[in-house]
Protein backbone atom coordinates (compact mmCIF):
# COMPACT_ATOMS: atom_id res chain seq x y z
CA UNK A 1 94.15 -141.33 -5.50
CA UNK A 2 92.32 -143.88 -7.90
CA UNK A 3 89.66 -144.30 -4.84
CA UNK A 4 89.29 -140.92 -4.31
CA UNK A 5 88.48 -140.16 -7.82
CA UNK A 6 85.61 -142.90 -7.84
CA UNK A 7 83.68 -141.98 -4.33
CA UNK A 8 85.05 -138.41 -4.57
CA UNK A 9 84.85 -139.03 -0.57
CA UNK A 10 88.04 -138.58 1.67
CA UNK A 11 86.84 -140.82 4.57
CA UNK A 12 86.37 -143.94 2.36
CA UNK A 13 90.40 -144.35 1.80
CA UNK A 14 90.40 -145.73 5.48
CA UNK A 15 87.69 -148.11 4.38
CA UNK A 16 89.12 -149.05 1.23
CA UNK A 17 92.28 -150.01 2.78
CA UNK A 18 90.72 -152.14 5.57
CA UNK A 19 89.10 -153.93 2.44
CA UNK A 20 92.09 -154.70 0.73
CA UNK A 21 93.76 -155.85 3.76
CA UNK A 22 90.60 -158.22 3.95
CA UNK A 23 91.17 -159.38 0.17
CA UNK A 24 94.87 -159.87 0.77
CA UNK A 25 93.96 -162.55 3.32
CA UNK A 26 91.14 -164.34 2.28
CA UNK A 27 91.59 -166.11 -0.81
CA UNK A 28 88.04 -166.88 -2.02
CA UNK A 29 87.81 -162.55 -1.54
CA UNK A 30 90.64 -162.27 -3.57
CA UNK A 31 89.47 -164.74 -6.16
CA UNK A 32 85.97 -163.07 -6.41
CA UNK A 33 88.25 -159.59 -7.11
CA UNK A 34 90.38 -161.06 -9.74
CA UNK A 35 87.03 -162.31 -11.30
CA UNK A 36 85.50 -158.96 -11.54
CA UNK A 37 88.17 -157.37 -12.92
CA UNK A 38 88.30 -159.59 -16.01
CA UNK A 39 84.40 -158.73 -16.15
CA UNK A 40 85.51 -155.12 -16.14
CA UNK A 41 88.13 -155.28 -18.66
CA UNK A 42 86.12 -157.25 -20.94
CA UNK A 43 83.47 -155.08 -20.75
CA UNK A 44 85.35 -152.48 -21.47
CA UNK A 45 86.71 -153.49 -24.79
CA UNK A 46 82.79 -154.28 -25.44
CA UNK A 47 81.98 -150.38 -25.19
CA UNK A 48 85.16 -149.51 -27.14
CA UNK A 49 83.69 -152.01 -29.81
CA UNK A 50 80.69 -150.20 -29.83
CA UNK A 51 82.14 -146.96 -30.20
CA UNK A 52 84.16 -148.01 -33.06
CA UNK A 53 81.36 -149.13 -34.99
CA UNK A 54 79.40 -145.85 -34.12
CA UNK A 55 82.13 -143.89 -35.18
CA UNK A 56 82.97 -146.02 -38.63
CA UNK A 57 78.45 -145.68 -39.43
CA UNK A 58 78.81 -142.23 -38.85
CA UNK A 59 81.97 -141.66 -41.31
CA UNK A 60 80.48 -144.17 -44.04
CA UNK A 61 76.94 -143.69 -43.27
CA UNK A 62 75.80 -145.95 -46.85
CA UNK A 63 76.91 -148.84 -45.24
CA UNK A 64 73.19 -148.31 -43.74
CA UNK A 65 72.19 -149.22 -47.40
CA UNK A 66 72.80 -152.58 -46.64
CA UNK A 67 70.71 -152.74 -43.86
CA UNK A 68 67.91 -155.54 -44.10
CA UNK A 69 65.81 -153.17 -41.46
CA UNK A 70 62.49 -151.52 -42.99
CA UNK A 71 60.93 -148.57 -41.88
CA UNK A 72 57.38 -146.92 -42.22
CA UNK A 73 56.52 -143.70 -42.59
CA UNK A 74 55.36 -143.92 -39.13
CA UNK A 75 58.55 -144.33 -37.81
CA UNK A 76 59.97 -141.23 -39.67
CA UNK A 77 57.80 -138.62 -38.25
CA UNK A 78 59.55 -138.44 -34.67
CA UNK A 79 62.78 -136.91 -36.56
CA UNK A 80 62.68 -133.12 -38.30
CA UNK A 81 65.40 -133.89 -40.02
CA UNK A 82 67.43 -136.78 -42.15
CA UNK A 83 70.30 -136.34 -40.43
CA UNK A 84 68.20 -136.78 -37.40
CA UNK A 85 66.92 -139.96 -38.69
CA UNK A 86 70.36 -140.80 -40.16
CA UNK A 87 72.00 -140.88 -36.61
CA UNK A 88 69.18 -143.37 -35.49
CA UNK A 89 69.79 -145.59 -38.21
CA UNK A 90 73.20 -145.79 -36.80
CA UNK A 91 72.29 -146.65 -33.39
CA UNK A 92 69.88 -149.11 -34.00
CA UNK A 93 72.54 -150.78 -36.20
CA UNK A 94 75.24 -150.29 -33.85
CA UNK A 95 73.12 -151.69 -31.18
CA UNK A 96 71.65 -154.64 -33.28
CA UNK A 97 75.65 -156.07 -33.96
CA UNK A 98 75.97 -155.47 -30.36
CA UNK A 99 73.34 -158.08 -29.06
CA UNK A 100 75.55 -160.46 -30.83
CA UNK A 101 78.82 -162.15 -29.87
CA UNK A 102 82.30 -161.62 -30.44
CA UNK A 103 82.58 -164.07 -33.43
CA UNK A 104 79.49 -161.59 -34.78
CA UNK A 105 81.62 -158.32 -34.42
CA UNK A 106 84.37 -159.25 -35.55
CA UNK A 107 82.93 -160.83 -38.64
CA UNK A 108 81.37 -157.23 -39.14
CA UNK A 109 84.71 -155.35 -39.50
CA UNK A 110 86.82 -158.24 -40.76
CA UNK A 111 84.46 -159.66 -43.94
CA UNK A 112 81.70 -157.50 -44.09
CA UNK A 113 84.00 -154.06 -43.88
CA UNK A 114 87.08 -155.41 -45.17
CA UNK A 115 89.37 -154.55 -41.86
CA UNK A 116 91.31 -157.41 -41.13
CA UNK A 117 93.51 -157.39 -38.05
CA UNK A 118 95.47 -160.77 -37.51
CA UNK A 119 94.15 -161.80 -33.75
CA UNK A 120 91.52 -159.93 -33.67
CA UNK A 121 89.16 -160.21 -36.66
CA UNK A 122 90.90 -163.68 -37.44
CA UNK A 123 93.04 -166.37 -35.69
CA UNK A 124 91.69 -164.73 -32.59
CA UNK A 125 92.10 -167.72 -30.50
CA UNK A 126 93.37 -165.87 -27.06
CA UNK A 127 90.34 -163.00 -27.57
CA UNK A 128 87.76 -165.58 -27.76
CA UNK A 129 88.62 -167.42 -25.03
CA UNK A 130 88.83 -165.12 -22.60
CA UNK A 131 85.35 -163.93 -23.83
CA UNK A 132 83.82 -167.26 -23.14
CA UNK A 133 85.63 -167.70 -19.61
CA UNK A 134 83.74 -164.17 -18.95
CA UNK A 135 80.41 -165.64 -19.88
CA UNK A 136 80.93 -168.44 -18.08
CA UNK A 137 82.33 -166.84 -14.71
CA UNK A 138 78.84 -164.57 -15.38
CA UNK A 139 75.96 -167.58 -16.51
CA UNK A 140 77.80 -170.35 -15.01
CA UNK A 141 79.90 -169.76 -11.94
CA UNK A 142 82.64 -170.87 -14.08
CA UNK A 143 81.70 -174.41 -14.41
CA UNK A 144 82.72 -175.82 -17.97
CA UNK A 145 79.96 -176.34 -20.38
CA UNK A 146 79.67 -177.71 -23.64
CA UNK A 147 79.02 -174.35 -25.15
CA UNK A 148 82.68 -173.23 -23.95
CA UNK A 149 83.61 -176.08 -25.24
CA UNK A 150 82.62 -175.54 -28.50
CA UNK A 151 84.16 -172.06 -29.09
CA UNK A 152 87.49 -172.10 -27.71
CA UNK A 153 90.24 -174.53 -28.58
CA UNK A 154 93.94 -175.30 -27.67
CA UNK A 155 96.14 -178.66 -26.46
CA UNK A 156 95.06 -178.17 -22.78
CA UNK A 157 91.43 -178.00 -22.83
CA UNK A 158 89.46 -178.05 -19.38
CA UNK A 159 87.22 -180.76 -19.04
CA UNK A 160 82.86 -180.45 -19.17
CA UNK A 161 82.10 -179.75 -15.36
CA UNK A 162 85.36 -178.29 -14.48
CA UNK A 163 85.81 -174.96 -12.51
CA UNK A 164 87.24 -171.91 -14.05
CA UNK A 165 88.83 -169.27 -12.27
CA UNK A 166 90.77 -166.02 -13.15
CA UNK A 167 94.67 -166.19 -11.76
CA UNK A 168 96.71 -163.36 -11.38
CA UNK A 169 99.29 -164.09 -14.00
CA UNK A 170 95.59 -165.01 -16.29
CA UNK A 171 94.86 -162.15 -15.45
CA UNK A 172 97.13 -159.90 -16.39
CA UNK A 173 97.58 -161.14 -19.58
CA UNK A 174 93.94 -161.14 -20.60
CA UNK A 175 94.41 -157.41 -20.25
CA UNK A 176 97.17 -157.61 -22.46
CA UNK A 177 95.54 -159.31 -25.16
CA UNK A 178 92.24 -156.40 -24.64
CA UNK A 179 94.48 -154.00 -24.74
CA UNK A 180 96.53 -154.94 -28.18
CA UNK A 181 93.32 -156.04 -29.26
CA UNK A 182 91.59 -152.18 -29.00
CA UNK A 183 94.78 -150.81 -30.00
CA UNK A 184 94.77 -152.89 -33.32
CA UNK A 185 91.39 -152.50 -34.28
CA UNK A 186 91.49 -148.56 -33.49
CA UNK A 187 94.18 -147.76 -35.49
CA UNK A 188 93.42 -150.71 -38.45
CA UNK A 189 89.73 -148.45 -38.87
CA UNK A 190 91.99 -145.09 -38.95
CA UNK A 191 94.07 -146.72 -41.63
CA UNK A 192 90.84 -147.55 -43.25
CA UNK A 193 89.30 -144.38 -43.58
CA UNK A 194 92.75 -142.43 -43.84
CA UNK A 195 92.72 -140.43 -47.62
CA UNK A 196 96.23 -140.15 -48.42
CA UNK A 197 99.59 -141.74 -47.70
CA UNK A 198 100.26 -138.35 -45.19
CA UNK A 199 97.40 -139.30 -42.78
CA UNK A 200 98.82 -142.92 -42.73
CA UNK A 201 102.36 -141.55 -41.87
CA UNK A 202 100.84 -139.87 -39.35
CA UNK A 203 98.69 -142.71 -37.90
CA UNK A 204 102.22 -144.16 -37.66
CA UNK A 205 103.41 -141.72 -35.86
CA UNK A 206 100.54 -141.66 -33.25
CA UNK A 207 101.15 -145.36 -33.02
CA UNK A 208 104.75 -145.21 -31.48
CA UNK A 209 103.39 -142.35 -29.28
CA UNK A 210 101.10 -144.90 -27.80
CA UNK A 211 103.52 -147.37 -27.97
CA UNK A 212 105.93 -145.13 -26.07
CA UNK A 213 103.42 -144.55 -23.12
CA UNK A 214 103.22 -147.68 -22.82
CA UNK A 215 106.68 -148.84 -22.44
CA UNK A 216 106.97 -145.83 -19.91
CA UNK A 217 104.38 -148.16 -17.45
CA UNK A 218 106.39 -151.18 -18.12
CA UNK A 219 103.39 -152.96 -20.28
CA UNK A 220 106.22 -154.85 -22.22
CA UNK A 221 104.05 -157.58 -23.45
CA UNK A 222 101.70 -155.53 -25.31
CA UNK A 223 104.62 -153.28 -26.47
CA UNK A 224 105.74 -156.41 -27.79
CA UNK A 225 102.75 -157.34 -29.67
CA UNK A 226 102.09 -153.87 -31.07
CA UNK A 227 105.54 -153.28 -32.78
CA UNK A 228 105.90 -156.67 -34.16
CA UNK A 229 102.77 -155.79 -36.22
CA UNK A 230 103.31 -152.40 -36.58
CA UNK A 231 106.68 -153.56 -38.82
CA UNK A 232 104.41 -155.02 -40.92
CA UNK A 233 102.87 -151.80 -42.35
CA UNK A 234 105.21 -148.80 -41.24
CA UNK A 235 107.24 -147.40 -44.65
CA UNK A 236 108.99 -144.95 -43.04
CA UNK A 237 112.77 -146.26 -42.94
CA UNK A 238 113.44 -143.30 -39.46
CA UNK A 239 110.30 -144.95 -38.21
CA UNK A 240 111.05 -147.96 -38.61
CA UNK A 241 114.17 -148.37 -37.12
CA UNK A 242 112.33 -146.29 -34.31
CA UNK A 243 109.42 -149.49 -34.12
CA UNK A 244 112.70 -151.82 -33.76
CA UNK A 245 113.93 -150.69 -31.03
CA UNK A 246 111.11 -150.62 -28.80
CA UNK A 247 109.77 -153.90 -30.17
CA UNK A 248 113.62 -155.12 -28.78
CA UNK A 249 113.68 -152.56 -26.01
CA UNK A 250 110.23 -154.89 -24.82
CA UNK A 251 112.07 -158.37 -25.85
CA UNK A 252 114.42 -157.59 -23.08
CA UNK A 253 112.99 -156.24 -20.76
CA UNK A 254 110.47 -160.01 -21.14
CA UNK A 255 113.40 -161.81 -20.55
CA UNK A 256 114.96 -162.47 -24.16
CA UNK A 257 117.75 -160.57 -23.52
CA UNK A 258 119.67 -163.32 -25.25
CA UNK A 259 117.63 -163.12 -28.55
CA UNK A 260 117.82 -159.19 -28.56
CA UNK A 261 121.88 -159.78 -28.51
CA UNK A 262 121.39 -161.69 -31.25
CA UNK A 263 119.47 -159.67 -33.52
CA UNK A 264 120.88 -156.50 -32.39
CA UNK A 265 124.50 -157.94 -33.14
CA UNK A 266 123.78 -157.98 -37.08
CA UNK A 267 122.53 -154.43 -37.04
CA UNK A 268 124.96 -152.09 -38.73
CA UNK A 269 124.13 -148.74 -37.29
CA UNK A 270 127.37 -146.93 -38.67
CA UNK A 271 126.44 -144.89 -41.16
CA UNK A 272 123.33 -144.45 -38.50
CA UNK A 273 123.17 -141.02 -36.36
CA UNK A 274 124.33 -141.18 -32.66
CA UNK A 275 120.50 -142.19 -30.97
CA UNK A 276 120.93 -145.71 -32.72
CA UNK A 277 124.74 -146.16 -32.58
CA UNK A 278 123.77 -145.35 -28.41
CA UNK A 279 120.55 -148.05 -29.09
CA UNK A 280 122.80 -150.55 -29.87
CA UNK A 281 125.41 -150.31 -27.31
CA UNK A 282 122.23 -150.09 -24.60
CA UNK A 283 120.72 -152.93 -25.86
CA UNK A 284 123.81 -155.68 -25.87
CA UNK A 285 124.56 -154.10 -22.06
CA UNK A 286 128.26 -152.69 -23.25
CA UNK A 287 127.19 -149.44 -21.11
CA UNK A 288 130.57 -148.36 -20.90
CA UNK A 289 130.43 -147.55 -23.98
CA UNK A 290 126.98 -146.31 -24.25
CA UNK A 291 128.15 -144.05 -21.01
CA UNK A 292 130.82 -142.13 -22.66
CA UNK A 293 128.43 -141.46 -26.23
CA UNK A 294 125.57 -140.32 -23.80
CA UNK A 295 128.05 -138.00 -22.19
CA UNK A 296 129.04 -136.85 -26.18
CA UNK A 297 125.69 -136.86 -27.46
CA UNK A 298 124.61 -134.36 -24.38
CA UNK A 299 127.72 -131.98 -24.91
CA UNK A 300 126.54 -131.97 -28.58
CA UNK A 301 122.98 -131.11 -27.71
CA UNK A 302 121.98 -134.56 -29.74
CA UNK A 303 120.38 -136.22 -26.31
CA UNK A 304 118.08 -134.62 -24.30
CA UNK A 305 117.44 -134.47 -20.26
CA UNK A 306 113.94 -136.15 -20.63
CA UNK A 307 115.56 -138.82 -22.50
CA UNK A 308 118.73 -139.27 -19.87
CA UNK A 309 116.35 -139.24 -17.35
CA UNK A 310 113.23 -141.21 -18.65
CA UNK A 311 114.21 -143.82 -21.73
CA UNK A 312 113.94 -147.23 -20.73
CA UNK A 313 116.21 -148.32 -23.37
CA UNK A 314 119.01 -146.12 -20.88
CA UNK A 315 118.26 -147.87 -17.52
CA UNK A 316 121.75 -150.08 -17.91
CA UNK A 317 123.50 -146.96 -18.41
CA UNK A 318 122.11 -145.00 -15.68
CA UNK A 319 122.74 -147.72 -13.21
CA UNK A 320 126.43 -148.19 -14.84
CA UNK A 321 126.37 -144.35 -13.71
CA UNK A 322 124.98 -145.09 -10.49
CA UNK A 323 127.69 -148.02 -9.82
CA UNK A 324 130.68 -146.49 -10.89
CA UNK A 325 130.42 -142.65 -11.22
CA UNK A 326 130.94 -139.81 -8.24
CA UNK A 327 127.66 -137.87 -7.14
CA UNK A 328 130.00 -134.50 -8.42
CA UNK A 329 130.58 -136.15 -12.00
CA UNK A 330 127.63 -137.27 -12.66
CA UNK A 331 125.87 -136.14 -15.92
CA UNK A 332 122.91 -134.79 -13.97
CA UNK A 333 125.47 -132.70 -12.31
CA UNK A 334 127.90 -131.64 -14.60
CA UNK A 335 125.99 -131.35 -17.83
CA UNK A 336 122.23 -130.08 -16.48
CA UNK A 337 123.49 -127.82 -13.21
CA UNK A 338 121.71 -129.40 -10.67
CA UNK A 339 120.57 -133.11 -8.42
CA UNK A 340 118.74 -135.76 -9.80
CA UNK A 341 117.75 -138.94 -8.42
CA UNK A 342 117.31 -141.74 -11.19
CA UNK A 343 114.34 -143.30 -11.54
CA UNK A 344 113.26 -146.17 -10.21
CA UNK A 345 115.14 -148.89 -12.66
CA UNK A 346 113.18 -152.31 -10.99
CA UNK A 347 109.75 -151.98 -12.34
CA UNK A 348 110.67 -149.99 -16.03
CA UNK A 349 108.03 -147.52 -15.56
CA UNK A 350 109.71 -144.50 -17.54
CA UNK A 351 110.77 -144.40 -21.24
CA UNK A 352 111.51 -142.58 -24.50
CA UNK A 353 111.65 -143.66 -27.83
């Protein structure tokens, strides 16, 4: 489908195939793929950069005040009107920052416009490094230079002259880091130019939305990320808990299933309602348990089918169900009148939160 969309071309799946069967066996193809990608993700945080500081000119527009550029009166007469001229201030400004660097841009929202965003704008280490192994694989072929040298830092440095590449487990979590990266920046401008402790709420809303979606496609790392920072602003006590729970739903699901049990153990959800007395039960695996509250939660109309069928946080249970329930008892059956097959519980690609 994702090929189709690009050429918009039936008869190129047959080719596309044939070239990922060609990629699959020939490692300097596959190499030369991986490479491109990072180009393309990086790039891609470049443009949502750019649109960022568009957007923030356009809201604030006497920032512009501070610009050291002069014009003449020649250069007004093109526009008929100031806002005209206004919205090419912006773009020359916008596109001025842009010729810079990363170091540049981020300087420009975290000193210059007061935004700071821990990783991004500051103790960025990860973001700046896989901007310099993208200018490298680009001006370089990769090779270690001084100037890489100089930017990025860390106790297992390449050496001046070595080659870089772009693995697949590199690669994957450079896209992690872009993607928290955007995420945080985004929403630290929102809170910037929200007017009232409402629109903030509500920017912390939108935030476990997004964090939500992306629990559904099993992006745990960046899930991670996200709600360990987002506990460091959210007020909201309901919200709060709600930020927990996927931050720990995310913990497990990376493999610190121990850690979560830990944690979760010295939560007291008793005077809590049902969804985080059922949390708790999910997340230390006592799914018998958590079984027989879904089952009362449903019959109370407190749980809903999406969330039986689609919250991550439930996959123990629903393979408990799976294990040790009849097809004519099971809760698909008996409390929503018809078949279901679970999802796929492997690759945690559904949620709810």
């Amino acid at each position: 489908m994702g090929i189709l969309a690009i050429t918009n071309d039936p008869d190129y799946l047959p080719k596309s195939s044939h070239i990922w069967d060609q990629c699959g066996r020939s490692p300097l193809k596959t190499r030369l793929l991986r490479n491109s990608l990072l180009m393309g993700a990086v790039s891609d945080f470049e443009v949502l950069v750019s649109g960022l500081v568009r957007a923030f000119l356009t809201l604030r527009p006497e920032i512009l005040r501070s610009s050291d550029q002069k014009y003449s009166f020649a250069d007004l007469q093109p526009f008929s009107t100031i806002e005209e001229f206004q919205e090419h201030c912006i773009e020359n400004m916008a596109e001025v920052l842009l010729r810079g660097g990363f170091d540049d841009w981020m300087e420009w929202f975290g000193k210059k416009r007061n935004i700071k965003v821990p990783g991004v704008t500051e103790d960025a280490g990860a973001l700046v490094e896989i901007f310099q192994r993208r200018h490298l694989l680009v001006h370089n072929g990769g090779v270690v230079n001084k100037f890489y040298l100089s930017k990025v830092s860390g106790p297992e440095l390449p050496v001046l002259g070595d080659r870089l590449h772009v693995g697949t487990q590199y690669l994957e979590n450079s896209v992690d880091e872009l993607t928290v990266a955007g995420v945080k920046l985004s929403f630290s401008l929102l809170q910037k130019m929200a007017p009232n402790e409402v629109d903030l709420e509500e920017l912390s809303h939108r935030l476990e939305h997004l964090s939500f979606d992306l629990l559904s496609a099993g992006y745990f790392r960046p899930v991670f990320s996200l709600n360990d920072w987002h506990l460091g602003f959210v007020k909201d006590s309901e919200r709060r808990l709600i930020v927990m729970v996927n931050k720990w739903i995310a913990m497990k699901k990376m493999g610190l299933a121990e850690r979560v049990c830990i944690e979760v153990a010295e939560w007291d959800t008793a005077t809590l309602s049902g969804t985080y007395r059922l949390a708790k039960l999910a997340l230390i695996d006592d799914n018998a348990a958590a079984y027989s509250l879904v089952k009362a939660m449903i019959s109370a109309g407190e749980l809903r089918r999406e969330s039986w069928r689609d919250w991550p946080l439930l996959e123990g249970v629903r393979e408990f169900e799976l294990k040790n329930i009849g097809s004519a008892d099971k809760i698909w059956v008996v409390a929503f009148g018809g078949e279901h097959t679970h999802p796929n519980t492997e690759d945690g690609r559904n949620a709810e939160a």
